[in-house]
PDB file of N, CA and C in Angstrom:
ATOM      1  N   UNK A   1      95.059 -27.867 -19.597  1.00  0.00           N
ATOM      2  CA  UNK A   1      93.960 -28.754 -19.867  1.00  0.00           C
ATOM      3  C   UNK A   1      93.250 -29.165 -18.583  1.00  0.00           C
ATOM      4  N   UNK A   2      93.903 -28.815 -17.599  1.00  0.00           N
ATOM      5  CA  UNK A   2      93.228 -29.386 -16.237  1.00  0.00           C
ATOM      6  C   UNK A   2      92.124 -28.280 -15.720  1.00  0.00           C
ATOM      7  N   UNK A   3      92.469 -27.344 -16.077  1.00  0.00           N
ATOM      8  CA  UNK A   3      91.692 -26.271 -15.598  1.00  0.00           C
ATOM      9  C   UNK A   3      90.520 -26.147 -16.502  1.00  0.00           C
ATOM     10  N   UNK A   4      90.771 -26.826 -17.770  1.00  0.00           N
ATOM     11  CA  UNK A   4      89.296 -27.141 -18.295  1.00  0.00           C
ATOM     12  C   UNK A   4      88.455 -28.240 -17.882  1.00  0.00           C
ATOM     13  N   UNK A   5      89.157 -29.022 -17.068  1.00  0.00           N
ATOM     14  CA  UNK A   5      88.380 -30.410 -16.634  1.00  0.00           C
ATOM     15  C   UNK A   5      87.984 -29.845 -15.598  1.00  0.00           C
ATOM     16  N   UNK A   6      88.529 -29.461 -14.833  1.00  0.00           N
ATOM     17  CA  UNK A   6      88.088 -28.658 -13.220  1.00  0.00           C
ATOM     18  C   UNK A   6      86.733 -27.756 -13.915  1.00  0.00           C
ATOM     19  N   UNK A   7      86.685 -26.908 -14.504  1.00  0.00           N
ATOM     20  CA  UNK A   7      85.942 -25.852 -14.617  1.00  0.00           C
ATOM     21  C   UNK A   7      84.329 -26.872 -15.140  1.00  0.00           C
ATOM     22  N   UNK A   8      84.511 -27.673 -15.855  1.00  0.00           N
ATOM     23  CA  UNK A   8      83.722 -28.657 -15.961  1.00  0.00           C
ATOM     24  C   UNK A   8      82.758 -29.523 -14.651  1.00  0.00           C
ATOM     25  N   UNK A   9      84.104 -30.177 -13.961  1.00  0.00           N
ATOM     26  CA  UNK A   9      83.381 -30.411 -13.055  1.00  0.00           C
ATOM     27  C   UNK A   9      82.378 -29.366 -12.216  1.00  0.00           C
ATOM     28  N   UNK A  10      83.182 -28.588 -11.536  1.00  0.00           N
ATOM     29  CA  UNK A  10      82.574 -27.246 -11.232  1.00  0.00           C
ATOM     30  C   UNK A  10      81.034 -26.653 -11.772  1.00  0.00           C
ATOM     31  N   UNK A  11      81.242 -27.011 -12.900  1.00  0.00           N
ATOM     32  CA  UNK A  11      79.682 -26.803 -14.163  1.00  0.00           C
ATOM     33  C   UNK A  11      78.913 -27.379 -13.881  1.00  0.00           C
ATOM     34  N   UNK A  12      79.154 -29.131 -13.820  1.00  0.00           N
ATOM     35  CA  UNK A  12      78.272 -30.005 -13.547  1.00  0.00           C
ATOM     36  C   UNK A  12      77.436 -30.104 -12.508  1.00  0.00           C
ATOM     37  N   UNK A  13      78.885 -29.910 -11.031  1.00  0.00           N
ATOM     38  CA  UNK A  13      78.473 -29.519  -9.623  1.00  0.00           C
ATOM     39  C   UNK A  13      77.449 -28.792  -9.742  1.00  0.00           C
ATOM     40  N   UNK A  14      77.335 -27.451 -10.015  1.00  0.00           N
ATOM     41  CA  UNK A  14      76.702 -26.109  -9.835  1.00  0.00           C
ATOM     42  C   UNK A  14      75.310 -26.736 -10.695  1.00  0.00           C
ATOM     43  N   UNK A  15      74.970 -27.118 -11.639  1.00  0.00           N
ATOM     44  CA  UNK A  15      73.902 -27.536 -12.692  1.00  0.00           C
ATOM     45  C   UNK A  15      73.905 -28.915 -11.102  1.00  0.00           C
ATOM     46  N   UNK A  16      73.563 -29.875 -11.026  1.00  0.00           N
ATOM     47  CA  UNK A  16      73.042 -30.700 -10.112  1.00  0.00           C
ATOM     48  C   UNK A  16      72.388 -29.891  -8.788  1.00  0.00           C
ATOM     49  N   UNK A  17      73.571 -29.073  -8.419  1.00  0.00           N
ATOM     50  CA  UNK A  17      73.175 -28.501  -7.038  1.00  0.00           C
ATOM     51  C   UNK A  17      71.637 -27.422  -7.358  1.00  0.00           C
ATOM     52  N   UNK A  18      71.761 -26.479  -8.201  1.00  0.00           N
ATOM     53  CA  UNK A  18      70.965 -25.431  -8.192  1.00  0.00           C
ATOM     54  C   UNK A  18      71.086 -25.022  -9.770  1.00  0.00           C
ATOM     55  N   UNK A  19      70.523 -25.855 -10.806  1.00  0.00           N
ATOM     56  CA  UNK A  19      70.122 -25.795 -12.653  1.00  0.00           C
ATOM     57  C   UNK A  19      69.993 -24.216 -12.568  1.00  0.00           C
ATOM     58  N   UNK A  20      68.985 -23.859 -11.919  1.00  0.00           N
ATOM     59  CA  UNK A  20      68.048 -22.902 -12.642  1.00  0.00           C
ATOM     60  C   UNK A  20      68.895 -21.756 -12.024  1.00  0.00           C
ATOM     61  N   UNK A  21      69.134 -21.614 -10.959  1.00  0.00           N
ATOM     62  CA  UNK A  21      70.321 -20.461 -10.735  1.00  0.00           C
ATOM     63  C   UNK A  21      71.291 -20.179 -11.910  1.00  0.00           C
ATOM     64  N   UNK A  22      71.737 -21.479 -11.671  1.00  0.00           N
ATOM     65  CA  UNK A  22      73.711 -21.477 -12.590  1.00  0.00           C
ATOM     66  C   UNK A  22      73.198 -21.255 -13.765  1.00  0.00           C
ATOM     67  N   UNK A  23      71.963 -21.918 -14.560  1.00  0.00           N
ATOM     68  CA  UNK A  23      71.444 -21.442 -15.430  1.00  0.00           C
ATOM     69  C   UNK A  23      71.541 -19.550 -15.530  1.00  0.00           C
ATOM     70  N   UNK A  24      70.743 -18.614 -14.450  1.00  0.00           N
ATOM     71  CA  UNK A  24      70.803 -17.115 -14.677  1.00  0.00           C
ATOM     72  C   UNK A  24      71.804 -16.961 -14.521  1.00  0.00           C
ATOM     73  N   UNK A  25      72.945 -17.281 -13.691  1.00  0.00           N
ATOM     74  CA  UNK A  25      74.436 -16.663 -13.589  1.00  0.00           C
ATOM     75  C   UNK A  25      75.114 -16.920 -14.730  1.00  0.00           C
ATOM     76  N   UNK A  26      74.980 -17.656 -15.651  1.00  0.00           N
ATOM     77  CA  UNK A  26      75.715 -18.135 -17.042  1.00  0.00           C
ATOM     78  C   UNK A  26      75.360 -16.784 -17.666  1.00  0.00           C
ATOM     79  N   UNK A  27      73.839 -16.850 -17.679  1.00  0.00           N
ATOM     80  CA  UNK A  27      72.557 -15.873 -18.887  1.00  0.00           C
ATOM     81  C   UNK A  27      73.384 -14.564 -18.759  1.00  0.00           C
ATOM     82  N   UNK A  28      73.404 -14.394 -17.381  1.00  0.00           N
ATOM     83  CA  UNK A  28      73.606 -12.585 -17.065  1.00  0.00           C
ATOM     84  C   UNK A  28      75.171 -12.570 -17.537  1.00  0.00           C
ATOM     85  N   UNK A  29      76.263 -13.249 -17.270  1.00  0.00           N
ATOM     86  CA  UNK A  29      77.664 -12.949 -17.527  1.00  0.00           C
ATOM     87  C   UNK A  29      77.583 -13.014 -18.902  1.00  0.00           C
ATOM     88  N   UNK A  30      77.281 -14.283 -20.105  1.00  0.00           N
ATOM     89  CA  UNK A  30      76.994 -14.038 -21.448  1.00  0.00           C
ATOM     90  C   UNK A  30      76.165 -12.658 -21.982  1.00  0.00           C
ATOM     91  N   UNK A  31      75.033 -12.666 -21.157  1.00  0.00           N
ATOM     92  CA  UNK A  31      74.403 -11.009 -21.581  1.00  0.00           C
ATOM     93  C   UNK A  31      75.579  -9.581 -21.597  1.00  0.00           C
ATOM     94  N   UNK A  32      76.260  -9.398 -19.880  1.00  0.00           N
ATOM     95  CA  UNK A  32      77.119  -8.510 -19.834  1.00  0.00           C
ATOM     96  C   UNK A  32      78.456  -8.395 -20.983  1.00  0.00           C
ATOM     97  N   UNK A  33      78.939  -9.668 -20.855  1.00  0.00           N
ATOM     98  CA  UNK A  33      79.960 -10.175 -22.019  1.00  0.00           C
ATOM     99  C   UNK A  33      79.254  -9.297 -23.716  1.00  0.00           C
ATOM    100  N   UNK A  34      78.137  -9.769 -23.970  1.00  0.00           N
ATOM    101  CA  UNK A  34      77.510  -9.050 -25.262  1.00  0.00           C
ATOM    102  C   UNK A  34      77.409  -7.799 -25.092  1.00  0.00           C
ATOM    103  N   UNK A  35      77.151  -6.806 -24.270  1.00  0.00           N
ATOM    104  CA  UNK A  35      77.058  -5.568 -24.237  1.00  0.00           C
ATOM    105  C   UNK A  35      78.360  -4.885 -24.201  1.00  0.00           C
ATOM    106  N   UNK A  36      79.346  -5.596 -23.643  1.00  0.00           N
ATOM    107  CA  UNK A  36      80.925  -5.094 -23.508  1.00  0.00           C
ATOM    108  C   UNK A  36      81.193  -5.147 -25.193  1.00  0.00           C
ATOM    109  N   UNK A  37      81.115  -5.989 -25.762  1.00  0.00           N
ATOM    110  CA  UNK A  37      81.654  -6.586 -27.021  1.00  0.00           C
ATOM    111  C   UNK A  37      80.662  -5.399 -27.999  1.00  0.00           C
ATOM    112  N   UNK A  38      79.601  -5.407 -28.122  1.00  0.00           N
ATOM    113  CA  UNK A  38      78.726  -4.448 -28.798  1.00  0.00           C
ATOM    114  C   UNK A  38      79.345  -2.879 -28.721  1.00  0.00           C
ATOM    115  N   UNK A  39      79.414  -2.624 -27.337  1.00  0.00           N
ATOM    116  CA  UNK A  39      80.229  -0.956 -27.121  1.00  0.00           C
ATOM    117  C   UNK A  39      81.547  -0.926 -27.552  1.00  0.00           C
ATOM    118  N   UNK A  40      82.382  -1.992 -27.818  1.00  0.00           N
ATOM    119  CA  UNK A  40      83.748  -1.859 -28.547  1.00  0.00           C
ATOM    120  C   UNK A  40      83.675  -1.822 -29.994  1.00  0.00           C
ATOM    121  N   UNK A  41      82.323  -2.496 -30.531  1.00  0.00           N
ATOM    122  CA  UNK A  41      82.571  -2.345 -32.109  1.00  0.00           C
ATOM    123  C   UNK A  41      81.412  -1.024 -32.072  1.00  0.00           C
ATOM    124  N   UNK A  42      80.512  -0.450 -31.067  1.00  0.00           N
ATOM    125  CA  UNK A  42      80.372   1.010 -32.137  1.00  0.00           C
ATOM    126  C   UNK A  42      81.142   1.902 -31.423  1.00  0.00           C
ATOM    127  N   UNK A  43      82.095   1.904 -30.460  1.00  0.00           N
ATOM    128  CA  UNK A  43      82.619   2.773 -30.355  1.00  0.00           C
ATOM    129  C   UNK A  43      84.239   2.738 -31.768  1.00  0.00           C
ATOM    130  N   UNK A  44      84.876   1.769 -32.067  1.00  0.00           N
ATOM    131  CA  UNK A  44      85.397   1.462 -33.110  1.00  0.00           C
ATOM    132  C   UNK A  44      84.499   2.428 -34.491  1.00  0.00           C
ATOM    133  N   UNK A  45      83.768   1.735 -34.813  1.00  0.00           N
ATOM    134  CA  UNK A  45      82.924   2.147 -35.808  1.00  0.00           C
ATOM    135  C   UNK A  45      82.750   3.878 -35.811  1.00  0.00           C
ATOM    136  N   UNK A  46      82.551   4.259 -34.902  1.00  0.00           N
ATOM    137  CA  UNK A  46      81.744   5.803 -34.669  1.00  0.00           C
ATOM    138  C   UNK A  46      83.537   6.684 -34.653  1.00  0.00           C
ATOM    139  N   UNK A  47      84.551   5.910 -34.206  1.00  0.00           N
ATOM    140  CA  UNK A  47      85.914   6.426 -34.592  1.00  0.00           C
ATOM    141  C   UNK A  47      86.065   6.249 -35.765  1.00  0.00           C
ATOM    142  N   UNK A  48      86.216   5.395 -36.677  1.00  0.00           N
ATOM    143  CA  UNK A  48      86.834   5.613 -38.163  1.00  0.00           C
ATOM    144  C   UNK A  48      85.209   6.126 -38.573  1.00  0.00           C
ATOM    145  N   UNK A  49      84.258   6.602 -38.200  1.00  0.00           N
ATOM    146  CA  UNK A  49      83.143   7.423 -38.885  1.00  0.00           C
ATOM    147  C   UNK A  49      83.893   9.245 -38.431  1.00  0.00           C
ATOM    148  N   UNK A  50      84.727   8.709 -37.482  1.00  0.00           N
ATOM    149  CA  UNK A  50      84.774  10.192 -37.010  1.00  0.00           C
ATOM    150  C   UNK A  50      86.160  10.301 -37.919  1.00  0.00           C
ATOM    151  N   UNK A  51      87.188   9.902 -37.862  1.00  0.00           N
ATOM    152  CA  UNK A  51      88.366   9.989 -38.716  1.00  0.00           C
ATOM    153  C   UNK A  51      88.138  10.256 -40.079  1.00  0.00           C
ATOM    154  N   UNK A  52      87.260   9.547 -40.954  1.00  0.00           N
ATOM    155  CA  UNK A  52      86.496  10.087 -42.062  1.00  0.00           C
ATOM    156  C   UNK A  52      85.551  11.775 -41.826  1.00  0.00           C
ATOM    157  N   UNK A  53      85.225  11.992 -41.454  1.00  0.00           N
ATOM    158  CA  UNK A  53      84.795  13.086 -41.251  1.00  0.00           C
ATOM    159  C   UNK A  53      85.675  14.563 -41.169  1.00  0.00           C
ATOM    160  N   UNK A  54      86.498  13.620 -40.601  1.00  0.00           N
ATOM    161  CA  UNK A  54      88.117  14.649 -40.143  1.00  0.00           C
ATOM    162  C   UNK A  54      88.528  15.035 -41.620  1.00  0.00           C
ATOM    163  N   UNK A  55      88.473  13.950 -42.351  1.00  0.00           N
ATOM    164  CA  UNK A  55      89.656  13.763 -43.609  1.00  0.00           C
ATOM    165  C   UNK A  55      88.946  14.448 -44.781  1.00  0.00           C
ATOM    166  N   UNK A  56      87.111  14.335 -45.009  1.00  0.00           N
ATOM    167  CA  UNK A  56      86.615  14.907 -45.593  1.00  0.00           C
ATOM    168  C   UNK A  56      86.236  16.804 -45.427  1.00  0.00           C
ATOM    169  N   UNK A  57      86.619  16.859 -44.082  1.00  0.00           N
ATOM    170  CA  UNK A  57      86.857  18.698 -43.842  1.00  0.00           C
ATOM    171  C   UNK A  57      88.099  19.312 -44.309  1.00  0.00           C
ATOM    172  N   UNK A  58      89.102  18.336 -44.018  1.00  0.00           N
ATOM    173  CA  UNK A  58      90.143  19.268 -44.364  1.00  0.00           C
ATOM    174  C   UNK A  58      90.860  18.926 -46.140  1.00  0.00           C
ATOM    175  N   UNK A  59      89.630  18.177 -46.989  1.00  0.00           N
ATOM    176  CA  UNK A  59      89.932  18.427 -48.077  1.00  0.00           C
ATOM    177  C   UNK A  59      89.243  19.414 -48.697  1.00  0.00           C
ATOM    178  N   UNK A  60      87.687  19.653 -48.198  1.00  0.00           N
ATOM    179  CA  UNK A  60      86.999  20.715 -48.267  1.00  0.00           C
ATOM    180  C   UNK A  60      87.355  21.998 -47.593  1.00  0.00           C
ATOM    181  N   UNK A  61      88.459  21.993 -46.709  1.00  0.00           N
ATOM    182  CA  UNK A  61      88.679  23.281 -46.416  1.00  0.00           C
ATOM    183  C   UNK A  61      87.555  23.337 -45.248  1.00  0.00           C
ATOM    184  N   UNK A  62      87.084  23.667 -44.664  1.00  0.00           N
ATOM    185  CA  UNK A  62      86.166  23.614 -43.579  1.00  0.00           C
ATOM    186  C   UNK A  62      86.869  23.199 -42.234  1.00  0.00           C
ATOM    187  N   UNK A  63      86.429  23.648 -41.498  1.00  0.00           N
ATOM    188  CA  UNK A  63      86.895  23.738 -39.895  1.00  0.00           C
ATOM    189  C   UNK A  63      86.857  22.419 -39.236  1.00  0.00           C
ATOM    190  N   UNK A  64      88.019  21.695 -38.595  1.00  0.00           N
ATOM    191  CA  UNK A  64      87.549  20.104 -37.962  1.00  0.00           C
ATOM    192  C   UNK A  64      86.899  20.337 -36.969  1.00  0.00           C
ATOM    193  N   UNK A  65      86.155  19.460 -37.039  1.00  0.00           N
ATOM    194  CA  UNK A  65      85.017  18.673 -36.279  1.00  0.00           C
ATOM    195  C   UNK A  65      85.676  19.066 -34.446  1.00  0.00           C
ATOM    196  N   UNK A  66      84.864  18.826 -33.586  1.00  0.00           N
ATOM    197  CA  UNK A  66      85.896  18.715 -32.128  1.00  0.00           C
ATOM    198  C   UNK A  66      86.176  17.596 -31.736  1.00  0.00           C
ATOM    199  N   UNK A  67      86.697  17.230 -31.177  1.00  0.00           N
ATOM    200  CA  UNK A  67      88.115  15.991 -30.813  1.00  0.00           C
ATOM    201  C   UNK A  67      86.568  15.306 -30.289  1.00  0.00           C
ATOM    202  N   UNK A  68      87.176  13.553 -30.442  1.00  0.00           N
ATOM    203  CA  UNK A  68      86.388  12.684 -30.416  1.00  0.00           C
ATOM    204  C   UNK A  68      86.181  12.166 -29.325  1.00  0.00           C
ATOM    205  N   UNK A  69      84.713  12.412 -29.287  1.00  0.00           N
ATOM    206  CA  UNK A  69      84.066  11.833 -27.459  1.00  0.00           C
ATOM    207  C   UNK A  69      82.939  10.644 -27.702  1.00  0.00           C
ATOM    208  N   UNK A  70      83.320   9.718 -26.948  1.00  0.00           N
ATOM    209  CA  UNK A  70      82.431   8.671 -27.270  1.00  0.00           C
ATOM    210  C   UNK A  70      81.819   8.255 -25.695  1.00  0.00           C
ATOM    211  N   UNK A  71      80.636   8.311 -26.011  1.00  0.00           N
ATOM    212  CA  UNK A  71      79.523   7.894 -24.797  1.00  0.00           C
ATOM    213  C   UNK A  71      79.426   6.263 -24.655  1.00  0.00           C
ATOM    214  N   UNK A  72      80.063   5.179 -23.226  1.00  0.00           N
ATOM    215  CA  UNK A  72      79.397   3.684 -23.233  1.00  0.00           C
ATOM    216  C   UNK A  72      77.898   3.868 -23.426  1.00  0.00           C
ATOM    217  N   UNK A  73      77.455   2.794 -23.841  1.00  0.00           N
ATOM    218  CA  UNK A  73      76.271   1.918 -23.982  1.00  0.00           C
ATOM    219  C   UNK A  73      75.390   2.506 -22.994  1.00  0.00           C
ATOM    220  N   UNK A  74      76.182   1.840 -21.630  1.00  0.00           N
ATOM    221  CA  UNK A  74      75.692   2.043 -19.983  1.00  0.00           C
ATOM    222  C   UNK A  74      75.765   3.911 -19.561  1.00  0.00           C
ATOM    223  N   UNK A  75      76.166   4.413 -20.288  1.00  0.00           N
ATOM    224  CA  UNK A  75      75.976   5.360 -19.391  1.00  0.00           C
ATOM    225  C   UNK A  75      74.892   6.441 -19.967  1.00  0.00           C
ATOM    226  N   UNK A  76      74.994   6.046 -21.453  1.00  0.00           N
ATOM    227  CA  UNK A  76      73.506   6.613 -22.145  1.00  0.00           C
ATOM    228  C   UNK A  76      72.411   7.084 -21.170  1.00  0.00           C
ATOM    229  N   UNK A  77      71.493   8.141 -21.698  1.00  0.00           N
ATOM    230  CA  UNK A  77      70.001   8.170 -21.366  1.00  0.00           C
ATOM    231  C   UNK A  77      69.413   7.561 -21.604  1.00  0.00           C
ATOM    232  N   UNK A  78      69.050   7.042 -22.634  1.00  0.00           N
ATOM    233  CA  UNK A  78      68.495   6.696 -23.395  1.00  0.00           C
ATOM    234  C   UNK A  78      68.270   5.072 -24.156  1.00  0.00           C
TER     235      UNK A  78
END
C-alpha cells in the first residue's frame, strides 16, 4: 500500500512540476500499453481462426494449411 501512496505522490510532484509533459508521458505509455494488448487478442484470435481451419481440412480430407505465422501490429507494412 505504500508504494501506492509513493507512486501518487510522485504523480502529483510530476503534474505540479511539468502538467503538460507528465500529461504526454502518461498518453504515450497508455497508447503503447493499447497496442500491446490489441496484438495479443488478434494474434489469439487469428490462432483459434487458424486451428479451425486446421480441423475443417482434415475432416474434408484436404491438405493442412502451413504452420502458423503471425505478423506484430509494429512490424506490418501497412
Amino acid at each position: 500500500m505504500q508504494g501506492f501512496y509513493l507512486l501518487v505522490i510522485l504523480l502529483a510532484c510530476a503534474f505540479a512540476l511539468d502538467g503538460e509533459l507528465t500529461a504526454r508521458i502518461l498518453r504515450a505509455a497508455s497508447l503503447k500499453a493499447e497496442i500491446y494488448v490489441m496484438n495479443l487478442r488478434t494474434k489469439w484470435a487469428a490462432w483459434r481462426m487458424y486451428r479451425s481451419l486446421v480441423k475443417i481440412c482434415k475432416e474434408n480430407g484436404f491438405p493442412e494449411p502451413g504452420p502458423f505465422v503471425y505478423v506484430d501490429l509494429w512490424d506490418r507494412e501497412s
